[in-house]
N, C-alpha and C. Protein backbone atom coordinates (compact mmCIF):
# COMPACT_ATOMS: atom_id res chain seq x y z
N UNK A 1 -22.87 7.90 -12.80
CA UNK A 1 -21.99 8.94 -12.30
C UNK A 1 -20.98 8.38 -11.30
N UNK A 2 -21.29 7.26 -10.52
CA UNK A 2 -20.58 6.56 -9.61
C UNK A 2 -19.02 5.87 -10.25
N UNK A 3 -19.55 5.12 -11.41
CA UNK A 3 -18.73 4.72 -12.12
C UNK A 3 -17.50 5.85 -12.65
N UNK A 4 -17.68 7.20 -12.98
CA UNK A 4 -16.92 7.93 -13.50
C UNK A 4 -16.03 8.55 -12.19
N UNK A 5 -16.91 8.95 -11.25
CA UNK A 5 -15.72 8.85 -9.93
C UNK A 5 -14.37 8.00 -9.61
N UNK A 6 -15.09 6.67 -9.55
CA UNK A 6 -14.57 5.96 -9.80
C UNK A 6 -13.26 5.37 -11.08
N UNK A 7 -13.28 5.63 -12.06
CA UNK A 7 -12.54 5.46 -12.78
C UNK A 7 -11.70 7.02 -12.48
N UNK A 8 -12.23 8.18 -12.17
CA UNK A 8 -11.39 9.15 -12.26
C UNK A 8 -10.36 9.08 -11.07
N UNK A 9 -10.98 8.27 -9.60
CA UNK A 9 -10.13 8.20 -8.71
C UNK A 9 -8.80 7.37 -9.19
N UNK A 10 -9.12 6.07 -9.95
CA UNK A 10 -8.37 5.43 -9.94
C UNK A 10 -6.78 6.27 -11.16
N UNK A 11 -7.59 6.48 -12.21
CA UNK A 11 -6.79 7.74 -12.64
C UNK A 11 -5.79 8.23 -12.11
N UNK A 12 -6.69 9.09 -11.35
CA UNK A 12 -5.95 9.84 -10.46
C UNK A 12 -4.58 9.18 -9.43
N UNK A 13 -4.97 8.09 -9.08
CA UNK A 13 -4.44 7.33 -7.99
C UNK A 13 -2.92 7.00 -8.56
N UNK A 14 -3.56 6.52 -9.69
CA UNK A 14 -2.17 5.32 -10.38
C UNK A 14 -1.23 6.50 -11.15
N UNK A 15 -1.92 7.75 -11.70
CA UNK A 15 -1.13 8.71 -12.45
C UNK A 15 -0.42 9.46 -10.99
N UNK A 16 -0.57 9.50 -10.06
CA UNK A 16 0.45 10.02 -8.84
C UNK A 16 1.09 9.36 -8.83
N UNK A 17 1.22 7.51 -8.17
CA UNK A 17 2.08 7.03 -7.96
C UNK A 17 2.69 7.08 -9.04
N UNK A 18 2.76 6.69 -10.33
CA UNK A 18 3.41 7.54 -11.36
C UNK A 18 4.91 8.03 -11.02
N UNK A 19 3.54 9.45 -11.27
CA UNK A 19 4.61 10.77 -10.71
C UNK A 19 5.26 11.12 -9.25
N UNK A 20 5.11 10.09 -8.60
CA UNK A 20 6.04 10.23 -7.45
C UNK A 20 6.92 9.40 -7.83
N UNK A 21 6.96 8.33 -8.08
CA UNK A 21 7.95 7.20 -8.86
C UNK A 21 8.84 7.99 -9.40
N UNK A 22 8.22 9.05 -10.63
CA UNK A 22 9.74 9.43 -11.48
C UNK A 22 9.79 10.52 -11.31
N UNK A 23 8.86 11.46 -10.11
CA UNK A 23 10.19 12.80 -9.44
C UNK A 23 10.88 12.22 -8.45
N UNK A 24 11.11 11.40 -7.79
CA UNK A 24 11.97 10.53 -7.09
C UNK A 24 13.48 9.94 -7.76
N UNK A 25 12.68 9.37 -9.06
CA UNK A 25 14.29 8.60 -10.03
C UNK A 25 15.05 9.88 -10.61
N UNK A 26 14.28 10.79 -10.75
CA UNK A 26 14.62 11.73 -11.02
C UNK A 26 15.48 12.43 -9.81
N UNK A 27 14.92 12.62 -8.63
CA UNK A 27 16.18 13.46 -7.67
C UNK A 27 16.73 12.71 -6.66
N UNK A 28 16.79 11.31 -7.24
CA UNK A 28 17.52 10.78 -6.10
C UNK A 28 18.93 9.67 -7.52
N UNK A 29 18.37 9.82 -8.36
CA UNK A 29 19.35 9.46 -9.40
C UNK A 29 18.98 7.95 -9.73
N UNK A 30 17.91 7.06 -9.21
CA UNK A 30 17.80 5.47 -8.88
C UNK A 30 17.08 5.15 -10.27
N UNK A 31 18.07 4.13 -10.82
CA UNK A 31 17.87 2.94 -11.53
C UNK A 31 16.35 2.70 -11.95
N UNK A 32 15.86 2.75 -13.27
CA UNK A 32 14.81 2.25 -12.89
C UNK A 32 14.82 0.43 -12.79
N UNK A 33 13.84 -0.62 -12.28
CA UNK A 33 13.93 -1.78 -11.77
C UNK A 33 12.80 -2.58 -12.73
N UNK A 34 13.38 -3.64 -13.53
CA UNK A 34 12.73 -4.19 -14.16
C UNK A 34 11.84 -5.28 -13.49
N UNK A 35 10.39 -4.92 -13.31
CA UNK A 35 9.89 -6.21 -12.22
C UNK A 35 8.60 -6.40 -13.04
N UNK A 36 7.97 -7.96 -12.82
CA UNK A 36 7.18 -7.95 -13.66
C UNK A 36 5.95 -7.91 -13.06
N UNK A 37 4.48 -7.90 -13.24
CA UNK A 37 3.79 -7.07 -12.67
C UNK A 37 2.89 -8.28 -12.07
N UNK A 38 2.61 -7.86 -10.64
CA UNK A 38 2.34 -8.76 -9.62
C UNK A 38 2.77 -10.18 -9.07
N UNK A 39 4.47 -9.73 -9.34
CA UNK A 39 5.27 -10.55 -8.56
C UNK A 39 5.64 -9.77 -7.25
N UNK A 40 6.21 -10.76 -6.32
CA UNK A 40 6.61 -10.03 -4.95
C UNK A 40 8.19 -9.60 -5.24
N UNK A 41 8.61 -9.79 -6.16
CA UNK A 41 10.49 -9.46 -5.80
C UNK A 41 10.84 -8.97 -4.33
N UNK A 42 10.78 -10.15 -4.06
CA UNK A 42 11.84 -10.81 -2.93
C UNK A 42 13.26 -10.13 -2.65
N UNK A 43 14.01 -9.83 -1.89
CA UNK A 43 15.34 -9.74 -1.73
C UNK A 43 16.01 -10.78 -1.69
N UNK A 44 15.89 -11.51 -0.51
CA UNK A 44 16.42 -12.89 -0.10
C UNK A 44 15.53 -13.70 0.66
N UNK A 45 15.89 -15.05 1.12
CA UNK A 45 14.92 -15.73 1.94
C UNK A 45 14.55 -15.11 2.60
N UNK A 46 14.64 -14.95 3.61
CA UNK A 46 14.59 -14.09 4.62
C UNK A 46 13.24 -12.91 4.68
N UNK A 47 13.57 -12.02 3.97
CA UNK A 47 12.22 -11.51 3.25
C UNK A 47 10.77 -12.35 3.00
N UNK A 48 11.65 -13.15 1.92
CA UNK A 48 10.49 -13.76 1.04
C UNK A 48 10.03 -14.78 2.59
N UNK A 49 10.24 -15.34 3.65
CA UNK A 49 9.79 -15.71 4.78
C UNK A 49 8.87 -14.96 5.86
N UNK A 50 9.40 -13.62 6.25
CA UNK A 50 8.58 -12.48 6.40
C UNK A 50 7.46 -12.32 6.07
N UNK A 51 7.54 -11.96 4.35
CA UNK A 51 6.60 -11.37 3.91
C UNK A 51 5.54 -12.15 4.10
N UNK A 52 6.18 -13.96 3.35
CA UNK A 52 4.94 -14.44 3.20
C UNK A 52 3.82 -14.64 5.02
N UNK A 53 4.70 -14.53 6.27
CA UNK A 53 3.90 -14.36 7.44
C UNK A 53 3.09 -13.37 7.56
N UNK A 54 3.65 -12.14 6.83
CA UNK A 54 2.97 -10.72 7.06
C UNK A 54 1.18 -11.04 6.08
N UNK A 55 1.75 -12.04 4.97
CA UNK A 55 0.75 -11.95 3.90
C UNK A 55 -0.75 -12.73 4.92
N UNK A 56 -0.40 -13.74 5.43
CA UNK A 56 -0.96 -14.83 5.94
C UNK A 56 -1.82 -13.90 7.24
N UNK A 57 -0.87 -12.99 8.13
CA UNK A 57 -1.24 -12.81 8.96
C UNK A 57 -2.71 -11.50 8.95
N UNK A 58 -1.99 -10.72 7.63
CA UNK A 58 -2.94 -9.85 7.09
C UNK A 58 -4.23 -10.26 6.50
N UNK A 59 -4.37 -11.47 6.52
CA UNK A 59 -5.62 -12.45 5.52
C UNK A 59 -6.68 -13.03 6.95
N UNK A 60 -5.72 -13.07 7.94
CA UNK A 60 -6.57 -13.39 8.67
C UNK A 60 -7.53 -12.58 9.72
N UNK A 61 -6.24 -11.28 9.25
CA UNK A 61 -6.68 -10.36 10.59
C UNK A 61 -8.12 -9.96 9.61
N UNK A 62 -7.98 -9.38 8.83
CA UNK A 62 -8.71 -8.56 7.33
C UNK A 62 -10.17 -9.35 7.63
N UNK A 63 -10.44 -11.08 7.70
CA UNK A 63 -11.46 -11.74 7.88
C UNK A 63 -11.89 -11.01 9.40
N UNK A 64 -11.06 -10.92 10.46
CA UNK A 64 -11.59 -11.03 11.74
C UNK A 64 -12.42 -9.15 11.64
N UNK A 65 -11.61 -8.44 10.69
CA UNK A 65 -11.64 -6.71 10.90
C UNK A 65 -13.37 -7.12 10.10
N UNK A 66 -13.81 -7.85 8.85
CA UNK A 66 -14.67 -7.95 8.25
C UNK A 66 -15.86 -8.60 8.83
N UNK A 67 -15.54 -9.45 9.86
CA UNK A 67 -16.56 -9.89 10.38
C UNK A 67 -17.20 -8.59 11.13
N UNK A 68 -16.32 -8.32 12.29
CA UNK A 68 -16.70 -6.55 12.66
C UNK A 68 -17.34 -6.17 12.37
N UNK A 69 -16.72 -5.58 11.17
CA UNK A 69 -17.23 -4.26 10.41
C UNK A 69 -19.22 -4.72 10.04
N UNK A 70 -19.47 -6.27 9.68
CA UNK A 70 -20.82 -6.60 9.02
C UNK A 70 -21.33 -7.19 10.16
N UNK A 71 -20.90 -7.66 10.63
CA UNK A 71 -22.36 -8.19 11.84
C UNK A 71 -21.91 -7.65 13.38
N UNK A 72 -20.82 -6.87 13.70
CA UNK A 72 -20.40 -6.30 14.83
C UNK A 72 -21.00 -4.55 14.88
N UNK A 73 -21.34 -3.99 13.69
CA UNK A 73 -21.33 -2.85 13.43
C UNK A 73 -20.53 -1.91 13.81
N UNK A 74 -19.42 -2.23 13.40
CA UNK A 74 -18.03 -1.06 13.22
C UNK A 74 -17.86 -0.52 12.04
N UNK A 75 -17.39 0.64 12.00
CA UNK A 75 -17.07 1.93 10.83
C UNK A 75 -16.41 1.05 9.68
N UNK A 76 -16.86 1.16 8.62
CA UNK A 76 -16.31 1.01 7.44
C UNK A 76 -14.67 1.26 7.40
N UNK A 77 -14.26 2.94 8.26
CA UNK A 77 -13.34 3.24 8.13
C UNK A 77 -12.25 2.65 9.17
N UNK A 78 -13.08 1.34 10.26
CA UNK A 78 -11.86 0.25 10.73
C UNK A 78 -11.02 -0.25 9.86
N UNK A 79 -12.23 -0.82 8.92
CA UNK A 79 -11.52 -1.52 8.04
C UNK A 79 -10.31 -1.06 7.51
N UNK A 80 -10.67 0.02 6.73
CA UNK A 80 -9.81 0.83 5.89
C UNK A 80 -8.79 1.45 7.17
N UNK A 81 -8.44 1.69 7.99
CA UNK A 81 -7.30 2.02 8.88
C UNK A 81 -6.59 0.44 8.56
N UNK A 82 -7.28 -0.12 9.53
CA UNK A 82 -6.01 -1.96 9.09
C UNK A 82 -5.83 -2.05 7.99
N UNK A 83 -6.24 -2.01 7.04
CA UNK A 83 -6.20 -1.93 5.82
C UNK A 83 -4.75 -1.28 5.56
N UNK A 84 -4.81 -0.11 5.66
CA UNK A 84 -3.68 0.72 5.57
C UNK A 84 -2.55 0.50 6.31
N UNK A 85 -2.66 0.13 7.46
CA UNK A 85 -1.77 -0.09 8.83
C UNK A 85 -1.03 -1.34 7.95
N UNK A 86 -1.43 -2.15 7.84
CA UNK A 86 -0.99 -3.41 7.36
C UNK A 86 -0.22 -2.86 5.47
N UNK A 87 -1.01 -2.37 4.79
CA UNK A 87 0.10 -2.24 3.71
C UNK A 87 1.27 -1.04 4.26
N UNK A 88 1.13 0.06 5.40
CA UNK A 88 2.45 0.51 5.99
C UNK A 88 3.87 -0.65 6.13
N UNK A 89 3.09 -1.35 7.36
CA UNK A 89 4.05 -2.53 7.40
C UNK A 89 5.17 -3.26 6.55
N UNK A 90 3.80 -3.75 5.43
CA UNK A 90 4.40 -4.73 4.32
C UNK A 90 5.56 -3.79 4.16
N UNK A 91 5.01 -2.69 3.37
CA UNK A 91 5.92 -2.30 2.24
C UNK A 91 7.46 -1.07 2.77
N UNK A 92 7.35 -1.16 4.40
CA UNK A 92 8.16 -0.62 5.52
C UNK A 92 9.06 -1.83 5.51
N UNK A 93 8.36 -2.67 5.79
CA UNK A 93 9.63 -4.50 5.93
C UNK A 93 10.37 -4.47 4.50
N UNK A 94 9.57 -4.10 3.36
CA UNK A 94 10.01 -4.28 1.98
C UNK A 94 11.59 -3.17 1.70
N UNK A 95 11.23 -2.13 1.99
CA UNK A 95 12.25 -0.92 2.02
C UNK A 95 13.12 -1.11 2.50
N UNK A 96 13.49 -2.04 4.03
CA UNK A 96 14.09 -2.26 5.13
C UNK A 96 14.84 -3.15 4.04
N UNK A 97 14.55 -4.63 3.39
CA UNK A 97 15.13 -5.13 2.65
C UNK A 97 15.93 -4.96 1.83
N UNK A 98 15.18 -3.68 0.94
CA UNK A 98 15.96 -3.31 0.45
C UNK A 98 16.73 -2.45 0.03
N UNK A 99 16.78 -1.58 1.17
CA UNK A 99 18.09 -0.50 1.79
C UNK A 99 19.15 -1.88 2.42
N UNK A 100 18.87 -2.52 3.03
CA UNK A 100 19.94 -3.38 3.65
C UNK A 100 20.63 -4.64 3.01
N UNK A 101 19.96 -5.26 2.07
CA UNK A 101 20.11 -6.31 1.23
C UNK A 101 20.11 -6.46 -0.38
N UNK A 102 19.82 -5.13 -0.44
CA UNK A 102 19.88 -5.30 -2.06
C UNK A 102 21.06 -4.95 -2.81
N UNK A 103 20.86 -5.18 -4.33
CA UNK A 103 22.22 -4.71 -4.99
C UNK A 103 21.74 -3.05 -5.45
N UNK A 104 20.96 -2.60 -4.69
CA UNK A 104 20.30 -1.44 -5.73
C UNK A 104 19.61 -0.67 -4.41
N UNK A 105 20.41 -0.58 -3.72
CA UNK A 105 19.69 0.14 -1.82
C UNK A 105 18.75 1.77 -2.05
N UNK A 106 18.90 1.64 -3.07
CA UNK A 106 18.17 3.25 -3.34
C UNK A 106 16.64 3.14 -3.61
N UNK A 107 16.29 1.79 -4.33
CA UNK A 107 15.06 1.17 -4.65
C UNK A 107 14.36 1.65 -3.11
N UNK A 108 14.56 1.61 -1.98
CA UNK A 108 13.65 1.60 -0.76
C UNK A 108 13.02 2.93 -0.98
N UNK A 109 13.80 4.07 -1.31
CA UNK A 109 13.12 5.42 -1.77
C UNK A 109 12.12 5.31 -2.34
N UNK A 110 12.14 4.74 -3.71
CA UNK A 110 11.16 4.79 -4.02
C UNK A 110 9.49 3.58 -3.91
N UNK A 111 9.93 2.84 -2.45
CA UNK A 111 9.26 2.29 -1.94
C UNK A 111 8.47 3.07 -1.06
N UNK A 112 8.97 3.56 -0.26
CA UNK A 112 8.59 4.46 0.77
C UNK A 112 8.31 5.69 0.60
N UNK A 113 8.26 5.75 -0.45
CA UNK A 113 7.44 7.44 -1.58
C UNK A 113 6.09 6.85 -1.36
N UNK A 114 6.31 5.57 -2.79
CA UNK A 114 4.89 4.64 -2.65
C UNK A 114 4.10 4.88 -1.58
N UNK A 115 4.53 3.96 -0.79
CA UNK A 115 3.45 4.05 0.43
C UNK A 115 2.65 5.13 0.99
N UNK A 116 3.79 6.24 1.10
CA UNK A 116 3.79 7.33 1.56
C UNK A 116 2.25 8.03 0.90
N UNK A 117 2.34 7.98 -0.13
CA UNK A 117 0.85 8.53 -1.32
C UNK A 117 0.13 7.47 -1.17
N UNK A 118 0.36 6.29 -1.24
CA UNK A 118 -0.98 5.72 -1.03
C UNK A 118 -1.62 5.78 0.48
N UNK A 119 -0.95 6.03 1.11
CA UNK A 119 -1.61 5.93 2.97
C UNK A 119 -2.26 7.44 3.20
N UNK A 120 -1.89 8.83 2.38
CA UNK A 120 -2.36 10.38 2.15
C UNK A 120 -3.64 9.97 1.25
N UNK A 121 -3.67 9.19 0.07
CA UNK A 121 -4.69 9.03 -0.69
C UNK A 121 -5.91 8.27 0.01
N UNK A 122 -5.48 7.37 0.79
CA UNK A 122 -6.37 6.66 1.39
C UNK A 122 -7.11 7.30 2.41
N UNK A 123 -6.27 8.30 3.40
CA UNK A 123 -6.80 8.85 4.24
C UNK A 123 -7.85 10.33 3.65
N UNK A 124 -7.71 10.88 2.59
CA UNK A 124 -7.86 11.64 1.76
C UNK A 124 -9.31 11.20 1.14
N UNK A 125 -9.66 9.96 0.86
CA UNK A 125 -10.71 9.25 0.04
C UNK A 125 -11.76 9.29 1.50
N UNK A 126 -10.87 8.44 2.53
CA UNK A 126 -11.97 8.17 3.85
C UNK A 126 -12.95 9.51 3.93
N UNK A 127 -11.85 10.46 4.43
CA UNK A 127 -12.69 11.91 4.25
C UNK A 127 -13.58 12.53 3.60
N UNK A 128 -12.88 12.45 1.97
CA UNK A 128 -14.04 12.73 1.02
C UNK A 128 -15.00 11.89 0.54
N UNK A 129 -14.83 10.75 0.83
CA UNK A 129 -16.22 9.72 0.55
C UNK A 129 -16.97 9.53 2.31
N UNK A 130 -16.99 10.12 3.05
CA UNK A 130 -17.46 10.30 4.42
C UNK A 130 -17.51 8.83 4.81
N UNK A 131 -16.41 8.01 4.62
CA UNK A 131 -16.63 6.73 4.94
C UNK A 131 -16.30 6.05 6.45
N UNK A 132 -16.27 7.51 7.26
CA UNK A 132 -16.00 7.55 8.80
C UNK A 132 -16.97 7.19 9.52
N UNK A 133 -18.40 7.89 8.28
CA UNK A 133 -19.61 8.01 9.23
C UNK A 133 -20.77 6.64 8.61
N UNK A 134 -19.86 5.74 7.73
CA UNK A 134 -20.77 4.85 7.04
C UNK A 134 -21.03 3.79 8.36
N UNK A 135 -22.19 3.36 7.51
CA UNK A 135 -22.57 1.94 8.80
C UNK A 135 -23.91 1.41 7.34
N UNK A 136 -23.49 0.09 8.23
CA UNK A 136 -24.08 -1.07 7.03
C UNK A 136 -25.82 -1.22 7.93
């Protein structure tokens, strides 16, 4: 039964971002963007310099939040706040890029939709999977 939650969340998850994606291209008029799937598309150096600090810095913090969370005994739902805090960031620096640097400045919309549902979904899951009150 765990498993079917599971697949239904994810469902659920990826068929929103979806549909926030294309009621967005839809009322904001934006291009759709040919990118291939689990590349970073970069704007310019600059970015691609950024990001990759943001990536590095998020890898390390994520170890220090994990140590915590298992032998410090902190909330599951630390994690999952940095967690979130940190993909805000990324994909806030990402938008910034590319409202300011791109050939296609409308793309940040539908960056910042993104996020927007995944940081409601996330906070949304904490709640309904009571993962506020978990402890290992």
């Amino acid at each position: 039964m765990d498993g079917l939650k599971i697949a239904l969340f994810l469902v659920v998850l990826f068929g929103g971002m979806w549909l926030v994606k294309w009621l967005l291209r839809k009322s904001f008029n934006i291009e759709k963007e040919e990118n291939a799937w689990f590349s970073y598309n970069h704007v310019n150096y600059l970015h691609k310099k950024i990001d990759r600090g943001l990536r590095i810095t998020t890898m390390l913090v994520m170890f220090v939040v994990l140590y915590l969370v298992f032998f410090k005994g902190y909330s599951f739902a630390f994690y999952i706040f940095i967690w979130v805090a940190f993909m805000f960031v990324e994909s806030s620096v990402k938008a910034f890029f590319q409202w300011k640097y791109s050939d296609q400045p409308k793309q940040w919309i539908l960056t910042m939709g993104e996020i927007i549902f995944l940081v409601m979904v996330s906070i949304i899951a904490t709640i309904q999977l009571d993962l506020v009150n978990l402890q290992f």
